[in-house]
Each structure stands twice: as structure tokens, then as C-alpha cells.
N, C-alpha and C. Protein backbone atom coordinates (compact mmCIF):
# COMPACT_ATOMS: atom_id res chain seq x y z
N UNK A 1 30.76 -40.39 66.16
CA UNK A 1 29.92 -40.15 65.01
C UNK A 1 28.66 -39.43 65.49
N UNK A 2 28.57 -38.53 65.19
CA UNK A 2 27.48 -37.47 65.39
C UNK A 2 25.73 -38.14 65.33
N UNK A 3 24.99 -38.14 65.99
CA UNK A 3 23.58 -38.58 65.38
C UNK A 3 22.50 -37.80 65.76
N UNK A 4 21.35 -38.35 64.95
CA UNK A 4 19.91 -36.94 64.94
C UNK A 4 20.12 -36.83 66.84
N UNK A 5 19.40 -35.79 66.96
CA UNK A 5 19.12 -35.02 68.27
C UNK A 5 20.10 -34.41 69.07
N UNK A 6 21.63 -34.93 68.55
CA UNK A 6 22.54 -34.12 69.04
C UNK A 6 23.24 -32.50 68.36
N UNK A 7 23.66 -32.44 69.24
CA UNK A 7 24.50 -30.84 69.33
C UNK A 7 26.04 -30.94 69.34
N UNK A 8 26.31 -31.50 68.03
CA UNK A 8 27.60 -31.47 67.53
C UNK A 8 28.94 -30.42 67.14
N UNK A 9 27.52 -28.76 67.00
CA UNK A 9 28.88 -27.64 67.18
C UNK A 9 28.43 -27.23 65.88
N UNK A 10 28.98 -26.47 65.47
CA UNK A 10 28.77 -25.42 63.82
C UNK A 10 29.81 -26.31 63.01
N UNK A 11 29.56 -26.57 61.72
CA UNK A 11 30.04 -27.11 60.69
C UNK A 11 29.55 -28.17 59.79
N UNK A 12 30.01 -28.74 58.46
CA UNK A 12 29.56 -29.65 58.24
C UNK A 12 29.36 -31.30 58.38
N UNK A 13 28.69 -31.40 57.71
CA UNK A 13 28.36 -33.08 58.58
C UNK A 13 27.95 -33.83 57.18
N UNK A 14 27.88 -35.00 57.06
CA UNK A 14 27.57 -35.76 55.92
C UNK A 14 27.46 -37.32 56.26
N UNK A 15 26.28 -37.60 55.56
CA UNK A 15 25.01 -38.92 55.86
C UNK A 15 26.44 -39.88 55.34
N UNK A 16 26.43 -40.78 56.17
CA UNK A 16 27.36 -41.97 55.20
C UNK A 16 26.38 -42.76 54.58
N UNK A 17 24.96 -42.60 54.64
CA UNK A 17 24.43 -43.61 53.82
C UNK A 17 24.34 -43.10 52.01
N UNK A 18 24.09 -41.87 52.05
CA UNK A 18 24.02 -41.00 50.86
C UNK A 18 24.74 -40.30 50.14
N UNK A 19 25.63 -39.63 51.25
CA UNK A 19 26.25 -38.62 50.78
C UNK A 19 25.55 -37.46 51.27
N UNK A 20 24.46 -37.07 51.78
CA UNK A 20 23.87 -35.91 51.83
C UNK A 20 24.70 -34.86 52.52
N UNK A 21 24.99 -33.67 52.29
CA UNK A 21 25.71 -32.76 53.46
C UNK A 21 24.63 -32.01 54.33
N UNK A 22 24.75 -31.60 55.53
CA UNK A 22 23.90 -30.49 56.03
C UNK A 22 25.23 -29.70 56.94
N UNK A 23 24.56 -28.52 56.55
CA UNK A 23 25.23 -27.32 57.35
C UNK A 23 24.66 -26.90 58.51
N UNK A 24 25.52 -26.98 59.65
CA UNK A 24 25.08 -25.91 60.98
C UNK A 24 25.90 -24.85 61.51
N UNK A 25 24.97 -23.95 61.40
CA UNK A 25 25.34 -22.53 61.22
C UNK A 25 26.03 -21.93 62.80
N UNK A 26 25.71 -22.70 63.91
CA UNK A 26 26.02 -22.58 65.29
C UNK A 26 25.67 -23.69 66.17
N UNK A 27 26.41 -24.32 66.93
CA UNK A 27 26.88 -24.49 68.15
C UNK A 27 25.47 -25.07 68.82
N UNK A 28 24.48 -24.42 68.75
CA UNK A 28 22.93 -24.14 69.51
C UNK A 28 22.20 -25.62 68.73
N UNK A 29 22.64 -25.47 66.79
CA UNK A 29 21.83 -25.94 66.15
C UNK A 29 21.55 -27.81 66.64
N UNK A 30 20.66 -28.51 66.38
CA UNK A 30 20.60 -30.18 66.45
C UNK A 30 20.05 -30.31 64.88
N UNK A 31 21.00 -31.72 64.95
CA UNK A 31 21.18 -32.97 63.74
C UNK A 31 19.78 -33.00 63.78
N UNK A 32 19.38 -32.99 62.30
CA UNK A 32 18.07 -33.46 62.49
C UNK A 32 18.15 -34.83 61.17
N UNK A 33 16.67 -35.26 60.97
CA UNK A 33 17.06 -36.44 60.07
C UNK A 33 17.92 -36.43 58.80
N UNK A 34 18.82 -36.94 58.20
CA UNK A 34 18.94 -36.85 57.02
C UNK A 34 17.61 -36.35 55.76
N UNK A 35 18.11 -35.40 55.06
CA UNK A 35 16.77 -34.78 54.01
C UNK A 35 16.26 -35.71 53.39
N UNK A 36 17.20 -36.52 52.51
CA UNK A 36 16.74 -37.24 51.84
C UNK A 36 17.04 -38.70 51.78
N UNK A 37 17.30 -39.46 52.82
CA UNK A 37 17.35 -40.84 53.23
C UNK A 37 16.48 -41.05 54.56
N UNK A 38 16.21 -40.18 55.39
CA UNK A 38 16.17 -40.09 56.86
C UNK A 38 16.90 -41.03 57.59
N UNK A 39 18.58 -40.79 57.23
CA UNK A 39 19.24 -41.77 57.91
C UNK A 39 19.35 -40.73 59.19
N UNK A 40 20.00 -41.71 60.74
CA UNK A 40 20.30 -40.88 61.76
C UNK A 40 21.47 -40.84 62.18
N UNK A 41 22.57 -41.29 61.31
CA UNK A 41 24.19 -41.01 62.07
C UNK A 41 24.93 -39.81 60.62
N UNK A 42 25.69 -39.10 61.21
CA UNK A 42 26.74 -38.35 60.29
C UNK A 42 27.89 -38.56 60.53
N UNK A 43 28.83 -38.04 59.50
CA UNK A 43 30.68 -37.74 59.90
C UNK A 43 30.48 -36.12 59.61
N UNK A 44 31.32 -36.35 60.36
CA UNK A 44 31.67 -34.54 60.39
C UNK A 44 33.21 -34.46 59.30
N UNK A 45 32.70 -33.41 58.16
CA UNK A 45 33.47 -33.18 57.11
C UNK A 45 34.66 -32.32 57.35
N UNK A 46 34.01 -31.15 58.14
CA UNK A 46 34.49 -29.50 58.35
C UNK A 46 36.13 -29.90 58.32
N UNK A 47 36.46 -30.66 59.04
CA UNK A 47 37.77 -30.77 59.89
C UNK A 47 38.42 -31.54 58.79
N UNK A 48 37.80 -32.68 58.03
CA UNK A 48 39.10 -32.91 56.88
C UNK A 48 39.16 -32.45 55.74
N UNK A 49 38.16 -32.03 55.18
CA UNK A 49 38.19 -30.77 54.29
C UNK A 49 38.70 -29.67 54.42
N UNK A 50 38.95 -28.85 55.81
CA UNK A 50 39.82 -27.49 55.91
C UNK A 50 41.27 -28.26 55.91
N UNK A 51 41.83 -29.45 56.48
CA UNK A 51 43.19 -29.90 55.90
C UNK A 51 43.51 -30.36 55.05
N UNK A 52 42.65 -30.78 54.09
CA UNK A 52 42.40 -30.92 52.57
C UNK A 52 42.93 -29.89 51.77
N UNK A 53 42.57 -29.07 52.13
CA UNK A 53 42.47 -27.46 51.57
C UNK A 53 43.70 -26.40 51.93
N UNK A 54 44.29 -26.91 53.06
CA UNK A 54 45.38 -26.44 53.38
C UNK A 54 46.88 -26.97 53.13
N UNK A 55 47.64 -26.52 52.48
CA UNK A 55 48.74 -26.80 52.26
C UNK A 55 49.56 -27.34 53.70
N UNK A 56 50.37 -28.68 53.65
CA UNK A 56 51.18 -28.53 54.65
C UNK A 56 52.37 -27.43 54.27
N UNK A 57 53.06 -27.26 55.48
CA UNK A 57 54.06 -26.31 55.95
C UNK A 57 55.10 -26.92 55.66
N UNK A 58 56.32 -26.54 54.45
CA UNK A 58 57.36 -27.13 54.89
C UNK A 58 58.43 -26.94 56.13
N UNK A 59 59.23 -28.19 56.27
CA UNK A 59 59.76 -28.30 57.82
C UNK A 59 60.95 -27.80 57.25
């Protein structure tokens, strides 16, 4: 689980206390507090939302 001051990579992330999302645009960027809770842990969305979004393949 991702938290403030780290460097988690480009994508989205989202507060489990709120819901809040924040976007990072690159790799370089750090977690900073939640906007509007100042909570300090996230989940990272990016990854089940693009398989959300993607159809499986039939076998």
C-alpha cells in the first residue's frame, strides 16, 4: 500500500479513507497528503481499472 513520501511510479492512487483520487503524471512524482482528509496511505487504482476496462480474451 503506497504512503505519503513515497515514489510509487505514474498512475492512479486512491485514499481508502475518502475516496479521494490523485494522479501522478511520472515515476519522479511523491504521494503527498491526501487533499482533502490528509490521510497518508493509498491503493493504487491504475491496474484494476485498466482490467476493468478490458475485455477478457476468449480461450
Amino acid at each position: 500500500m503506497p504512503a505519503v513520501g513515497e515514489k510509487p511510479g505514474a498512475g492512479v492512487y486512491e485514499c481508502p479513507f475518502d475516496g479521494q483520487r490523485v494522479i501522478l503524471e511520472s515515476d519522479a512524482e511523491v504521494l503527498m497528503e491526501c487533499p482533502s482528509c490528509e490521510g497518508f496511505l493509498y491503493l493504487s487504482v491504475s491496474h484494476e481499472e485498466e482490467s476493468a476496462e478490458t475485455p477478457a480474451r476468449p480461450s
